[in-house]
C-alpha atoms as a PDB file:
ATOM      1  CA  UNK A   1     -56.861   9.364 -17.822  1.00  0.00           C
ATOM      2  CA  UNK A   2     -58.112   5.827 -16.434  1.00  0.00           C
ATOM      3  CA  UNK A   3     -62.050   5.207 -17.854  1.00  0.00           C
ATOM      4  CA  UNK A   4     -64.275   4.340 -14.894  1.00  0.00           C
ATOM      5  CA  UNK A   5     -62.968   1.221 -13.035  1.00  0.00           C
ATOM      6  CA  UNK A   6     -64.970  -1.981 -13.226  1.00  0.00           C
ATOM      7  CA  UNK A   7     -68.047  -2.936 -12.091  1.00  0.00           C
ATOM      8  CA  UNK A   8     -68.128  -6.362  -9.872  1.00  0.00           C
ATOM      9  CA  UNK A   9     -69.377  -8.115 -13.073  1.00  0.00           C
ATOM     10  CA  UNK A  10     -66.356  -7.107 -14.833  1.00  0.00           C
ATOM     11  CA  UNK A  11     -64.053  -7.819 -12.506  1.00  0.00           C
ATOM     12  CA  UNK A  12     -65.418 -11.293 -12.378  1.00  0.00           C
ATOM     13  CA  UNK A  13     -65.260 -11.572 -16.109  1.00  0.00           C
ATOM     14  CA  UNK A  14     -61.317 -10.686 -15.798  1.00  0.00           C
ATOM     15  CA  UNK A  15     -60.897 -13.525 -13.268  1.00  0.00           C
ATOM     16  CA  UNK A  16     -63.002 -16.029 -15.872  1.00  0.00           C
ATOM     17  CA  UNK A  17     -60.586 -15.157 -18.533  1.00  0.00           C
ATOM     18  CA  UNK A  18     -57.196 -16.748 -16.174  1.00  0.00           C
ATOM     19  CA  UNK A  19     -59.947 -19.999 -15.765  1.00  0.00           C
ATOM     20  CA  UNK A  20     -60.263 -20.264 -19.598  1.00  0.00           C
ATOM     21  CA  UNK A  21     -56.405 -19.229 -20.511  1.00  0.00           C
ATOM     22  CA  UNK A  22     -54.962 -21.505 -17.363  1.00  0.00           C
ATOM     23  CA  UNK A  23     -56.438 -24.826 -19.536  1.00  0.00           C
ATOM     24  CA  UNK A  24     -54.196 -24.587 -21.912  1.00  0.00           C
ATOM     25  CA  UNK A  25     -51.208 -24.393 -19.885  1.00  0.00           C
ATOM     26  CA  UNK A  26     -52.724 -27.552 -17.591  1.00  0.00           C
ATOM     27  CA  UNK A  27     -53.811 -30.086 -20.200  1.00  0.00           C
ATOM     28  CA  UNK A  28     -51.862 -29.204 -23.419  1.00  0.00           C
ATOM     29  CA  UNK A  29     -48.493 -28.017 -21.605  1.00  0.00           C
ATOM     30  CA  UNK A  30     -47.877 -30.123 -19.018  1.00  0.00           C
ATOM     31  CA  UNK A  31     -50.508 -32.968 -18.149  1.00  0.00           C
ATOM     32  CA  UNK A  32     -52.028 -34.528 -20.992  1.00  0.00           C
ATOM     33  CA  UNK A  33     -50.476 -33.412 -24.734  1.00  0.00           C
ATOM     34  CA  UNK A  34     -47.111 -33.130 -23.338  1.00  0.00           C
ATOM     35  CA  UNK A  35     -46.769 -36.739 -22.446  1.00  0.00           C
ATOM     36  CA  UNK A  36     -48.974 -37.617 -25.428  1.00  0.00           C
ATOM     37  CA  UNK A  37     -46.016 -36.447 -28.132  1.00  0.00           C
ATOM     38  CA  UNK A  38     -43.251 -37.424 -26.214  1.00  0.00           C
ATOM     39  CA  UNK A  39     -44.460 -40.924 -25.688  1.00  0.00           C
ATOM     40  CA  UNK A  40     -46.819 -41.594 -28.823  1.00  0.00           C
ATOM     41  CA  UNK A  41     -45.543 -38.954 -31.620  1.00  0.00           C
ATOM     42  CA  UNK A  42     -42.117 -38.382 -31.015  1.00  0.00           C
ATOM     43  CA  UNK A  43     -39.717 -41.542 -32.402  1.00  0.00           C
ATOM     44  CA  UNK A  44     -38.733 -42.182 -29.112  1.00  0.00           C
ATOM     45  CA  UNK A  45     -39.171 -40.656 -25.323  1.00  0.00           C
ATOM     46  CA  UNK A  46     -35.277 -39.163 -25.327  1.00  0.00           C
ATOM     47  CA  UNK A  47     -36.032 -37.175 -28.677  1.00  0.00           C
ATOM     48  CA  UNK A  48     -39.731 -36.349 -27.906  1.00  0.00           C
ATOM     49  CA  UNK A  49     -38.421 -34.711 -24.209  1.00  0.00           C
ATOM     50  CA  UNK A  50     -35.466 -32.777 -26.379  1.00  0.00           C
ATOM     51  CA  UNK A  51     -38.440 -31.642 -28.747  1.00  0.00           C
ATOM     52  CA  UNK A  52     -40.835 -30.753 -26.598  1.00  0.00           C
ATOM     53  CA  UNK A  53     -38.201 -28.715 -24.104  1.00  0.00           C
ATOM     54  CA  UNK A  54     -36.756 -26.845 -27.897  1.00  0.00           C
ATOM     55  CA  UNK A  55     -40.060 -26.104 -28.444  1.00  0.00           C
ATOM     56  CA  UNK A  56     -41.288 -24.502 -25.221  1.00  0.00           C
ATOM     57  CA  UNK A  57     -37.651 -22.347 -25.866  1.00  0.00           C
ATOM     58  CA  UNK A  58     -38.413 -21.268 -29.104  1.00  0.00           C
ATOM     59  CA  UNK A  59     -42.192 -20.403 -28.049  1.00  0.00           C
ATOM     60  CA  UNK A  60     -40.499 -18.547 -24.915  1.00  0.00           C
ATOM     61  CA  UNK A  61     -37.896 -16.197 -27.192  1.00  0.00           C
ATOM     62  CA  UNK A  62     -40.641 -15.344 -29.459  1.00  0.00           C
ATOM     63  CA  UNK A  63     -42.779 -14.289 -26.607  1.00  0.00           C
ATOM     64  CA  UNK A  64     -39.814 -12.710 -25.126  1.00  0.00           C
ATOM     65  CA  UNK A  65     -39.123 -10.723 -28.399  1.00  0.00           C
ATOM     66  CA  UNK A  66     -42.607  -9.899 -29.118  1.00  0.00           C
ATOM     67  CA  UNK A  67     -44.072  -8.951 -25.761  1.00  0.00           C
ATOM     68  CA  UNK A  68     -42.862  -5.726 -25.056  1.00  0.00           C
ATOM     69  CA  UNK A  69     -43.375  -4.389 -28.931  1.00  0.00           C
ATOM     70  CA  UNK A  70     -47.145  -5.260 -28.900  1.00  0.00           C
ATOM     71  CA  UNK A  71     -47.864  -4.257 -25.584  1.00  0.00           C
ATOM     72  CA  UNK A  72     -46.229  -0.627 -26.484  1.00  0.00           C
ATOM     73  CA  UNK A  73     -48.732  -0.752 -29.172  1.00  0.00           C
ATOM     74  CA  UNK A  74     -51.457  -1.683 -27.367  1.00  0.00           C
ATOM     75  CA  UNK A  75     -50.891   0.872 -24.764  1.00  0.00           C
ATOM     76  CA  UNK A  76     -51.095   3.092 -27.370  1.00  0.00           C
ATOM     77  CA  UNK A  77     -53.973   2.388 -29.267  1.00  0.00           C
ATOM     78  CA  UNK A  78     -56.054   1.430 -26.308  1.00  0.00           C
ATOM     79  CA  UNK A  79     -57.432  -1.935 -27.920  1.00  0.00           C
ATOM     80  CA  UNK A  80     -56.309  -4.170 -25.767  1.00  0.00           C
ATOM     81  CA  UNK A  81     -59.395  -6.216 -25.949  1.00  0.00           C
ATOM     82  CA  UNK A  82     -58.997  -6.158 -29.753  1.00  0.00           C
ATOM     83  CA  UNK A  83     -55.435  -7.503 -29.106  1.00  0.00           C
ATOM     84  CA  UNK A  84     -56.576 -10.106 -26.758  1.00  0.00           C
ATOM     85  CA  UNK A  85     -59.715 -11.563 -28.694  1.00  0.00           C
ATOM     86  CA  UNK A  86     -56.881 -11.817 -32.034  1.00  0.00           C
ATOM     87  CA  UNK A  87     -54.179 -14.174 -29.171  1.00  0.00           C
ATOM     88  CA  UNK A  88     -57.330 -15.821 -27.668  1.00  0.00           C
ATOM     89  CA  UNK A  89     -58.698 -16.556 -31.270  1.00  0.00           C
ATOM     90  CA  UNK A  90     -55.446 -17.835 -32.542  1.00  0.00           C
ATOM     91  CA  UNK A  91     -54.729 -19.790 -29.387  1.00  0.00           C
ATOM     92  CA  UNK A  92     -58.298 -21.341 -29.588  1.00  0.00           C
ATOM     93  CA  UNK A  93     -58.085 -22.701 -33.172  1.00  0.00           C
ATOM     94  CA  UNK A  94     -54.317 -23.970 -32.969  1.00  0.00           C
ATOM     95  CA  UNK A  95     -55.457 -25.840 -29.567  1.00  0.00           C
ATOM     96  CA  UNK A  96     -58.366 -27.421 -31.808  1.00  0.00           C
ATOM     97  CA  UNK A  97     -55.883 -28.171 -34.657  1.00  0.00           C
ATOM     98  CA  UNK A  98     -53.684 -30.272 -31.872  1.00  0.00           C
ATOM     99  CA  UNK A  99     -56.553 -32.917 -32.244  1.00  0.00           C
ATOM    100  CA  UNK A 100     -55.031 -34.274 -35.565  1.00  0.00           C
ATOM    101  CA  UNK A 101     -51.946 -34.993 -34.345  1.00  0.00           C
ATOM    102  CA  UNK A 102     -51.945 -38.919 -34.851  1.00  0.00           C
ATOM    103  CA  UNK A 103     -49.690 -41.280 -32.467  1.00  0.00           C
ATOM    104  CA  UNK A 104     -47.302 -41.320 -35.625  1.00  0.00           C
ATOM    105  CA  UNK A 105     -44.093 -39.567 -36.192  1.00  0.00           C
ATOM    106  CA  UNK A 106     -44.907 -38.159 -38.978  1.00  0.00           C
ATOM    107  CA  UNK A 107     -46.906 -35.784 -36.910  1.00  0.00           C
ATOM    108  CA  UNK A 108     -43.571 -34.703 -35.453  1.00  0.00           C
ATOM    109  CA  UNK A 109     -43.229 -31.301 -37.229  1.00  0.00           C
ATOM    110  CA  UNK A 110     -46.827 -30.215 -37.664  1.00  0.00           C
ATOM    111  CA  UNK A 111     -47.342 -31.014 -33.610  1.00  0.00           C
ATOM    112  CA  UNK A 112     -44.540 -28.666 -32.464  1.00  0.00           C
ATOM    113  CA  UNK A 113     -45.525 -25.695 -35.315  1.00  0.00           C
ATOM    114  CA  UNK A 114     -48.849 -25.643 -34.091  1.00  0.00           C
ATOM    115  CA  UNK A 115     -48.135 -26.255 -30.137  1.00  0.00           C
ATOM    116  CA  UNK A 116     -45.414 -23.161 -30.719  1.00  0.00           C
ATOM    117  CA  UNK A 117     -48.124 -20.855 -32.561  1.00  0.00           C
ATOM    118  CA  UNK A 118     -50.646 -21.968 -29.757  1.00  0.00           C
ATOM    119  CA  UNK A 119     -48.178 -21.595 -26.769  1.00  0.00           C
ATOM    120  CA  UNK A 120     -46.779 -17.656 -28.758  1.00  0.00           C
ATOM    121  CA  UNK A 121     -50.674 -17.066 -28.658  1.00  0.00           C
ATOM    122  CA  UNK A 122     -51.790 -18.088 -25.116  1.00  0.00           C
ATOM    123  CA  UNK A 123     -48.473 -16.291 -23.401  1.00  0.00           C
ATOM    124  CA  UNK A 124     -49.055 -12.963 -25.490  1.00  0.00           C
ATOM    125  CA  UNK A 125     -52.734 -12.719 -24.802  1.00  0.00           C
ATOM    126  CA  UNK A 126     -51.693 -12.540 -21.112  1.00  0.00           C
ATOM    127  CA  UNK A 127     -49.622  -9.335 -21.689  1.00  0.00           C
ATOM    128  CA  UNK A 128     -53.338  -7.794 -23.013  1.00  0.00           C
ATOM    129  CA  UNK A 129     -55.403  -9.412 -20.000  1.00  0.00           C
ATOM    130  CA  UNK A 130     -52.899  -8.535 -17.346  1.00  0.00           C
ATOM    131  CA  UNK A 131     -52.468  -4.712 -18.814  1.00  0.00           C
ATOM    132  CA  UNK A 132     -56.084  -4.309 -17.893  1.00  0.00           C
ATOM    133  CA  UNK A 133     -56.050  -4.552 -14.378  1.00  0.00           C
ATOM    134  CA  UNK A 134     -54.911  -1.046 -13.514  1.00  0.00           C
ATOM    135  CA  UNK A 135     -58.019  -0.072 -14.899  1.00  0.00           C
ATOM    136  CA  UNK A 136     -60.632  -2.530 -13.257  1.00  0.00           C
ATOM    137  CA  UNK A 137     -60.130  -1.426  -9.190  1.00  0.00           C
ATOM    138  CA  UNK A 138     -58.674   1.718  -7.422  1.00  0.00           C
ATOM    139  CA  UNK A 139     -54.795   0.984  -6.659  1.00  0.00           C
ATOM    140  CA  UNK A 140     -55.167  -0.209  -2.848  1.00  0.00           C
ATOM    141  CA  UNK A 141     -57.240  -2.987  -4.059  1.00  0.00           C
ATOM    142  CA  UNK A 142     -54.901  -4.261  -7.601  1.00  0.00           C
ATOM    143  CA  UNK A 143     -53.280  -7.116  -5.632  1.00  0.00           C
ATOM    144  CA  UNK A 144     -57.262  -8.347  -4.000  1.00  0.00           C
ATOM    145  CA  UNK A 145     -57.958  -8.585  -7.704  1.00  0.00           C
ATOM    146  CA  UNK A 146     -55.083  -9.948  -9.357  1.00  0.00           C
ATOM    147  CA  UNK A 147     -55.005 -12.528  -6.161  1.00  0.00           C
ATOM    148  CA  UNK A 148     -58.280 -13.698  -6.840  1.00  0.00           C
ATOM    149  CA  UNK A 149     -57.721 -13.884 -10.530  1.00  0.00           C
ATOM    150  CA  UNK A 150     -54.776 -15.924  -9.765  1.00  0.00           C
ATOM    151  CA  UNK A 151     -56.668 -18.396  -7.719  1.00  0.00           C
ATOM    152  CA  UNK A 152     -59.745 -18.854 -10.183  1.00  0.00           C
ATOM    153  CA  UNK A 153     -57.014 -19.817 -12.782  1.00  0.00           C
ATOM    154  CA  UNK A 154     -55.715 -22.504 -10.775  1.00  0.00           C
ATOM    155  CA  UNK A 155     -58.674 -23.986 -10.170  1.00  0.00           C
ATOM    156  CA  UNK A 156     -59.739 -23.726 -13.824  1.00  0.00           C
ATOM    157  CA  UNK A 157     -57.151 -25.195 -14.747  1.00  0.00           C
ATOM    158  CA  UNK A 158     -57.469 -27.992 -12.295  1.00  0.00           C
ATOM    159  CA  UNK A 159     -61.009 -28.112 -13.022  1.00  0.00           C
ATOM    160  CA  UNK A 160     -60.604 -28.770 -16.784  1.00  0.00           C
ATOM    161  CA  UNK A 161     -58.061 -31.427 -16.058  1.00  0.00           C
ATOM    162  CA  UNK A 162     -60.497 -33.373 -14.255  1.00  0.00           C
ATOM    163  CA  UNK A 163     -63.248 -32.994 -16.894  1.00  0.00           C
ATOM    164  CA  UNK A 164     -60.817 -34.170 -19.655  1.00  0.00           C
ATOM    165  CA  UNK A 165     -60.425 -37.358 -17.368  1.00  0.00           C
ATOM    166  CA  UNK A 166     -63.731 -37.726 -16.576  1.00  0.00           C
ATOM    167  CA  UNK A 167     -64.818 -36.891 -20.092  1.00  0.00           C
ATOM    168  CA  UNK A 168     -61.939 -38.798 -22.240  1.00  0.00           C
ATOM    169  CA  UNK A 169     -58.964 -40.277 -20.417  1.00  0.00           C
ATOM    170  CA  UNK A 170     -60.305 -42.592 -18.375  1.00  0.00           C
ATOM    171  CA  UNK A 171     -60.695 -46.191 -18.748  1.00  0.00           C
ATOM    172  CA  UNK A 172     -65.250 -45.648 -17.572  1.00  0.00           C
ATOM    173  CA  UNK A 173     -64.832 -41.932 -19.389  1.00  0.00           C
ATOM    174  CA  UNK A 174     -67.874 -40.860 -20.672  1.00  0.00           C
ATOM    175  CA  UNK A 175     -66.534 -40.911 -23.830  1.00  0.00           C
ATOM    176  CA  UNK A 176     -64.957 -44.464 -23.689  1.00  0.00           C
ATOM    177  CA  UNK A 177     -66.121 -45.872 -27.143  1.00  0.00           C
ATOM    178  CA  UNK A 178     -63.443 -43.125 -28.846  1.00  0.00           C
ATOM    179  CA  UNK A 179     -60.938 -44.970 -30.644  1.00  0.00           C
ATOM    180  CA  UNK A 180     -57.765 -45.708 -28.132  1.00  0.00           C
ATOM    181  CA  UNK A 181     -55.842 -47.161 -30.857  1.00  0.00           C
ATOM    182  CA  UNK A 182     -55.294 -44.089 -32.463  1.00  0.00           C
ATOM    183  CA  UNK A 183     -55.521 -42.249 -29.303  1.00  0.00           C
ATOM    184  CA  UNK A 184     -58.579 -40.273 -30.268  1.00  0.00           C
ATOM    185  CA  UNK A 185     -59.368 -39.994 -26.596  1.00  0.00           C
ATOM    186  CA  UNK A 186     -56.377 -37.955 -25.628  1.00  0.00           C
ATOM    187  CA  UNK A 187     -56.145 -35.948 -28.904  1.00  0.00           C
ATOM    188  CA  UNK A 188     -60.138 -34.982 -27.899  1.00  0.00           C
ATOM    189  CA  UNK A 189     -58.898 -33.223 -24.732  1.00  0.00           C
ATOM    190  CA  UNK A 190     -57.187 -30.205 -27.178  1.00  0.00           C
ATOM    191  CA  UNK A 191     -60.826 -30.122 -28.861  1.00  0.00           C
ATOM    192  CA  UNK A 192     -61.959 -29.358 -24.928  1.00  0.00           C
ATOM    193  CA  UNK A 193     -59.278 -26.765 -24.245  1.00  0.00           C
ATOM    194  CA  UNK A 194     -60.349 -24.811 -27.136  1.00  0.00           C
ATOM    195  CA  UNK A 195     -63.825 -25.035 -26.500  1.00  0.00           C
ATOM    196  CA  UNK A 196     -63.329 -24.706 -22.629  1.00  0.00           C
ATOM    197  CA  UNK A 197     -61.229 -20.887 -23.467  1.00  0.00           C
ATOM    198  CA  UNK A 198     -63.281 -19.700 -26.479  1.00  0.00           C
ATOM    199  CA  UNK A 199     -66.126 -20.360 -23.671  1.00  0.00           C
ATOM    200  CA  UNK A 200     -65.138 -18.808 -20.562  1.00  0.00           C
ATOM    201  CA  UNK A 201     -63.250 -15.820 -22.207  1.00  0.00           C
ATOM    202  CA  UNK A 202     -66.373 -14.774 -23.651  1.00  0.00           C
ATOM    203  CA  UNK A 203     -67.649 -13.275 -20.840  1.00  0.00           C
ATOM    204  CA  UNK A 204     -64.296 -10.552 -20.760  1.00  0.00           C
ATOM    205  CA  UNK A 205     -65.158  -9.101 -24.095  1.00  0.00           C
ATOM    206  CA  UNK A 206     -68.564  -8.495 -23.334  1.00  0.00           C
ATOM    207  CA  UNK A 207     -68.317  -7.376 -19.746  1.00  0.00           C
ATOM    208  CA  UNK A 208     -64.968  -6.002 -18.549  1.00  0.00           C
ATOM    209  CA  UNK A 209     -63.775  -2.521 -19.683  1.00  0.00           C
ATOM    210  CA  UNK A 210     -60.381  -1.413 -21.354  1.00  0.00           C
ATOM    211  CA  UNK A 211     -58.686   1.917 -21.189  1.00  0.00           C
ATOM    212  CA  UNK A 212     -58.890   4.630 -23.356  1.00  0.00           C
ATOM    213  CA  UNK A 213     -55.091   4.456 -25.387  1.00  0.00           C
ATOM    214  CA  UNK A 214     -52.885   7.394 -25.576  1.00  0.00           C
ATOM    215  CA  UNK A 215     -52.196   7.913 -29.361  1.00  0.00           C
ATOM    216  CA  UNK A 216     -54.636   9.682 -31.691  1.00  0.00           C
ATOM    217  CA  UNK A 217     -54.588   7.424 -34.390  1.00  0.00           C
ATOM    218  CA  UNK A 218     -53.191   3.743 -35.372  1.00  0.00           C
ATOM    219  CA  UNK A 219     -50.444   4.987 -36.935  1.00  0.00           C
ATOM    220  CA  UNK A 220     -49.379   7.182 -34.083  1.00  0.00           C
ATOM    221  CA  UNK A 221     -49.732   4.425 -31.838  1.00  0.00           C
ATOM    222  CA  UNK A 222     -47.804   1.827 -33.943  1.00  0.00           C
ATOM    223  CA  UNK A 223     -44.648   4.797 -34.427  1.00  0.00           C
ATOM    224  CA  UNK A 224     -45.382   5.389 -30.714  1.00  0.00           C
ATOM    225  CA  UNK A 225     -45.329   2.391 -29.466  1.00  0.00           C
ATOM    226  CA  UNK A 226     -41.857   0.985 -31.549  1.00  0.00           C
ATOM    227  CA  UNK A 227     -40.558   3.932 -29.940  1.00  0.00           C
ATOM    228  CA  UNK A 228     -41.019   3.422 -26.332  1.00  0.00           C
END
């Protein structure tokens, strides 16, 4: 049986957790790292865009192969917050790690190890967050919920882009004295990212319920889960 669904404040908390996650995604994906190693760490643009596209593949079969074994398990053993703080930890610390990736190509190799750990991380803690939201409203009101959580991401996402430029990136950032030369100011936007989703998915863990899982025991669930 479903536990009790959510109260308002943990509904809310599910929607913060798509703000924190969607910051990775926004400034480490696509708008600010991205760029960054294909222009400054990569030997040249062609190879860095060849790199960075292998690497998003590799990250994508890995989720692909992955996904549906641990959320079996998770269904099982009902710790799906348990599941999600390990992803959101990992994710957090290998976005941090990003920041020593020096404009240099001998970064090449560490950059895309850590970017595919972090990118594994971020896309499997979604299969725990979005397994939780049968449990947080009654059925007729799943897609007002998921909507909304949706639409916070997006703007988190969004949001966090424009505090990395106002913070780092731009030429009157608040942080302008960071050293440019060795692009300190753009490698300081993954320190933000993991700060920004170790922040806002705090309030998930504390707040927002999980379902009771099906198995009696770990082992049960583990055998269960492989099976389904």
């Amino acid at each position: 049986m479903n536990a009790p669904h959510a109260v308002p404040s943990g509904i809310a908390a599910w929607w913060l957790y798509d703000w924190a996650n969607s910051a990775f995604g926004t400034l480490i994906t696509t708008f600010i790292f991205g760029p960054y190693f294909i222009s400054n760490v990569a030997p040249d643009v062609t190879q860095g865009t060849v790199l960075w596209g292998c690497a998003l593949s590799i990250a994508a079969l890995l989720v692909a192969a992955l996904s549906p074994l641990l959320g079996a398990i998770a269904d099982q053993d009902g710790g799906r917050k348990t599941w999600l703080f390990a992803t959101t930890a990992a994710c957090v610390v290998l976005s941090g790690l990003l920041y020593f990736v020096a404009p240099s190509s001998d970064y090449v190799v560490f950059a895309l190890s850590v970017f595919v750990g972090a990118v594994v991380a971020s896309e499997l803690s979604l299969v725990f967050y979005n397994s939780m939201l049968p449990n947080l409203a009654p059925t007729g009101r799943i897609g007002f919920v998921s909507g909304w959580g949706l639409g916070v991401g997006f703007i988190g996402g969004v949001t966090c882009l424009a505090a990395a430029l106002f913070l780092f990136v731009d030429p009157n950032a608040v942080f302008a004295e960071l050293d440019k030369s060795g692009a300190e100011n753009i490698r300081a936007t993954a320190l933000l990212v993991a700060v920004w989703y170790a922040l806002f998915s705090m309030p998930l863990f504390l707040f927002t319920p999980q379902q009771k899982g099906l198995a009696r025991n770990s082992t049960e669930a583990v055998k269960t889960g492989l099976k389904t």
